[in-house]
Protein backbone atom coordinates (compact mmCIF):
# COMPACT_ATOMS: atom_id res chain seq x y z
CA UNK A 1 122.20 34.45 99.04
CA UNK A 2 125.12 36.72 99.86
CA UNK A 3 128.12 37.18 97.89
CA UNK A 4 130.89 34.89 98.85
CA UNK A 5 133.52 37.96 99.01
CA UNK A 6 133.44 41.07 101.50
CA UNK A 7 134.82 44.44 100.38
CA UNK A 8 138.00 43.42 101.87
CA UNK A 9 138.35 39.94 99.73
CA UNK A 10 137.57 41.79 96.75
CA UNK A 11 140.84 43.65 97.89
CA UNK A 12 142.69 41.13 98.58
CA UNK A 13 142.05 39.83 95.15
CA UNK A 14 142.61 42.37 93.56
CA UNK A 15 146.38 43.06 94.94
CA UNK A 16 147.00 39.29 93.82
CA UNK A 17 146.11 40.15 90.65
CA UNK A 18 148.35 43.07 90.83
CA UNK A 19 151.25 41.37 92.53
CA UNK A 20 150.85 38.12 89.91
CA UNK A 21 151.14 40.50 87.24
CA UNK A 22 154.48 42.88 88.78
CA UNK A 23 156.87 40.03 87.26
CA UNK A 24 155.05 39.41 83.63
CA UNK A 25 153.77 41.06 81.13
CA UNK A 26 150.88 38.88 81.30
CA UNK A 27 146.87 40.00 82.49
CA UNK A 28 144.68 38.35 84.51
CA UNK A 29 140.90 39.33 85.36
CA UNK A 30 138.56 38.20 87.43
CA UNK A 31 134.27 37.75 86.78
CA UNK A 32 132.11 37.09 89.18
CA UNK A 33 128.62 36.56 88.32
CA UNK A 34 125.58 34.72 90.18
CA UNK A 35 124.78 31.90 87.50
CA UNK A 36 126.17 30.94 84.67
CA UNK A 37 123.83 31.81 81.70
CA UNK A 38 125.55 28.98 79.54
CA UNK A 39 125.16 25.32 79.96
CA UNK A 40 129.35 25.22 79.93
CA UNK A 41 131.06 27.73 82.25
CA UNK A 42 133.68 27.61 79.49
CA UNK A 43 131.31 28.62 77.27
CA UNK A 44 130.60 31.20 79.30
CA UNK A 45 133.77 32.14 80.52
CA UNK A 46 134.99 33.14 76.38
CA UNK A 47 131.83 34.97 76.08
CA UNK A 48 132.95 37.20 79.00
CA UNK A 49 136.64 37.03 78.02
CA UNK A 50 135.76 38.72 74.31
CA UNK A 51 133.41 41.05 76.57
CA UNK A 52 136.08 42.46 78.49
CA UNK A 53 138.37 42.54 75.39
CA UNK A 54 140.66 40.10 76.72
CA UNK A 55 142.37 39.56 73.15
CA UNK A 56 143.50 42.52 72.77
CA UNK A 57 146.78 42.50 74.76
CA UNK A 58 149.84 42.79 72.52
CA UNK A 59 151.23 39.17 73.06
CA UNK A 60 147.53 37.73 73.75
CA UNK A 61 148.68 36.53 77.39
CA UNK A 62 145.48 37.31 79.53
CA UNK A 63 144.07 35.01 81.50
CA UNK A 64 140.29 34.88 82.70
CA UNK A 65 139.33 33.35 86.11
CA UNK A 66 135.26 33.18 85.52
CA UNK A 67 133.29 32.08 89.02
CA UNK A 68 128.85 32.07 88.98
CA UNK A 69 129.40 30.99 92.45
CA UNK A 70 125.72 30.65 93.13
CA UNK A 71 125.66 27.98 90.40
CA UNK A 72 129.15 26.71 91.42
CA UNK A 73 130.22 26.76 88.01
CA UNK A 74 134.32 28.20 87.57
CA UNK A 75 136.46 27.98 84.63
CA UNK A 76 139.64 29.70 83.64
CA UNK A 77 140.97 30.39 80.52
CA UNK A 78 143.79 32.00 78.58
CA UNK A 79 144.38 33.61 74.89
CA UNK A 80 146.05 32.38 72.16
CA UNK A 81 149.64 33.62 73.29
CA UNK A 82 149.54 31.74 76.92
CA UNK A 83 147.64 28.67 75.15
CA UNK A 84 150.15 28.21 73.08
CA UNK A 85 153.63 27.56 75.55
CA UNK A 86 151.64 26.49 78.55
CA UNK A 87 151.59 22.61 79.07
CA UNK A 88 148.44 20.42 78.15
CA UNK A 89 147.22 20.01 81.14
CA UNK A 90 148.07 22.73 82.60
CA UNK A 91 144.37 24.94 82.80
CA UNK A 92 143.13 21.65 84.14
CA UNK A 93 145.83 21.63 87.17
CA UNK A 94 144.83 24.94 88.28
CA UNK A 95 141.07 25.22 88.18
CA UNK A 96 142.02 21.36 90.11
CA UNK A 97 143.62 23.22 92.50
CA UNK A 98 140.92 26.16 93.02
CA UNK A 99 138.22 24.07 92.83
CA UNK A 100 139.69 22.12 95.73
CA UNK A 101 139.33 25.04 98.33
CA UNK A 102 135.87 25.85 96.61
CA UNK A 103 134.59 22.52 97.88
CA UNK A 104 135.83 24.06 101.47
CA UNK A 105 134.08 27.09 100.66
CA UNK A 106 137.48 28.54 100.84
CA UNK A 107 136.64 30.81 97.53
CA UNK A 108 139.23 33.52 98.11
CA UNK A 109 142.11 31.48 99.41
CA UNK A 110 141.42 28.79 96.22
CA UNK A 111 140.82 32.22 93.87
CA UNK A 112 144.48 33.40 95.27
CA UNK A 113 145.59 30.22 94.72
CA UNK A 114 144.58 30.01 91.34
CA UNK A 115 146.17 33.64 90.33
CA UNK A 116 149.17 32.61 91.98
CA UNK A 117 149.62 29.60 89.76
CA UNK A 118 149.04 31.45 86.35
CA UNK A 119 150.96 33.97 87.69
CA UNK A 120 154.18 32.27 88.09
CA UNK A 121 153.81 30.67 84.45
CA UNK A 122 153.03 34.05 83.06
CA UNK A 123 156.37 35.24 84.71
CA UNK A 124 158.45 32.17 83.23
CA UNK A 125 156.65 32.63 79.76
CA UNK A 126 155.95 36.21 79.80
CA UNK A 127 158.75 37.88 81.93
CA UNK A 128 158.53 41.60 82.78
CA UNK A 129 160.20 44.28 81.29
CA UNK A 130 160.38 47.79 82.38
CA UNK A 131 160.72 49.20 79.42
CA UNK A 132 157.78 47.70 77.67
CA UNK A 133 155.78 46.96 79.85
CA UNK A 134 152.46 48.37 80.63
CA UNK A 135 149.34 46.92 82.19
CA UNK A 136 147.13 46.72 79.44
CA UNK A 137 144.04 45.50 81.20
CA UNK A 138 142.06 46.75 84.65
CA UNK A 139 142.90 44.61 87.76
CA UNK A 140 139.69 45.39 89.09
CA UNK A 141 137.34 42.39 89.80
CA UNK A 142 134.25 42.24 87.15
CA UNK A 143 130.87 41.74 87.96
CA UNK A 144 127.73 40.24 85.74
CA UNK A 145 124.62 41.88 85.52
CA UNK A 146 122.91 39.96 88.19
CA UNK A 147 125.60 40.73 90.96
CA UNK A 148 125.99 44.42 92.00
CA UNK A 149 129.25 45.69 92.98
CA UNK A 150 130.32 45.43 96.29
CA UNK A 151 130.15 49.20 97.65
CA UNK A 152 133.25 50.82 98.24
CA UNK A 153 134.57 52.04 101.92
């Protein structure tokens, strides 16, 4: 089974990442991975978050989307620093509103969508400022062990 992005999704992706994260100081990442190894993607999703050494952003403001798309398992989830301001519900509403284009097989535009959500709380939470600001964590799109990197044009 292919993967559900081309070269050119992955980029796509990756500059909403990037464009989420030009009004916050907040990170966001993205894993991809073909299952989910855990019976919970959340599970998995923490696992992968402590992995990528998610927790170690000054104000502990990253934010993981996790997708084992052959499973069709997705989670998302944020350190202490977003967890703490964001609403209740709020996680819930936007893997709601991903998984809605997922069940289209829309994965990218629901992924975007998803980025862009966290990305405008991370900007009302977590402005940007140009003096302190640096991006502490790789935009780049993260793969598990069982899906190889898409090759690069």
């Amino acid at each position: 089974m292919p993967s559900p992005i081309t070269p050119a999704q992955e980029e796509a992706l990756v500059a909403a990442i990037k464009q989420a994260e030009l009004r916050t100081s907040g990170e966001i990442r993205l894993h991809i991975e073909d299952k989910c190894p855990t019976p919970e993607p959340l599970d998995r999703a923490a696992q992968v978050f402590a992995e990528l050494k998610m927790h170690q952003t000054k104000l502990r403001n990253g934010v993981l989307f996790y997708l084992a798309w052959q499973s069709r398992q997705f989670a998302v989830i944020g350190d202490a620093g977003i967890n703490s301001v964001v609403p209740d519900e709020f996680w819930e509403l936007v893997k709601e509103a991903v998984i809605a284009h997922f069940r289209q097989e829309q994965y990218v535009p629901g992924l975007e969508r998803g980025i862009r959500l966290v990305g405008e709380q991370l900007r009302q939470l977590f402005p940007y400022d140009a003096a302190t600001d640096t991006n502490e964590l790789d935009d780049s799109i993260s793969y598990g062990d069982d899906t190889p990197p898409k090759p690069r044009r």
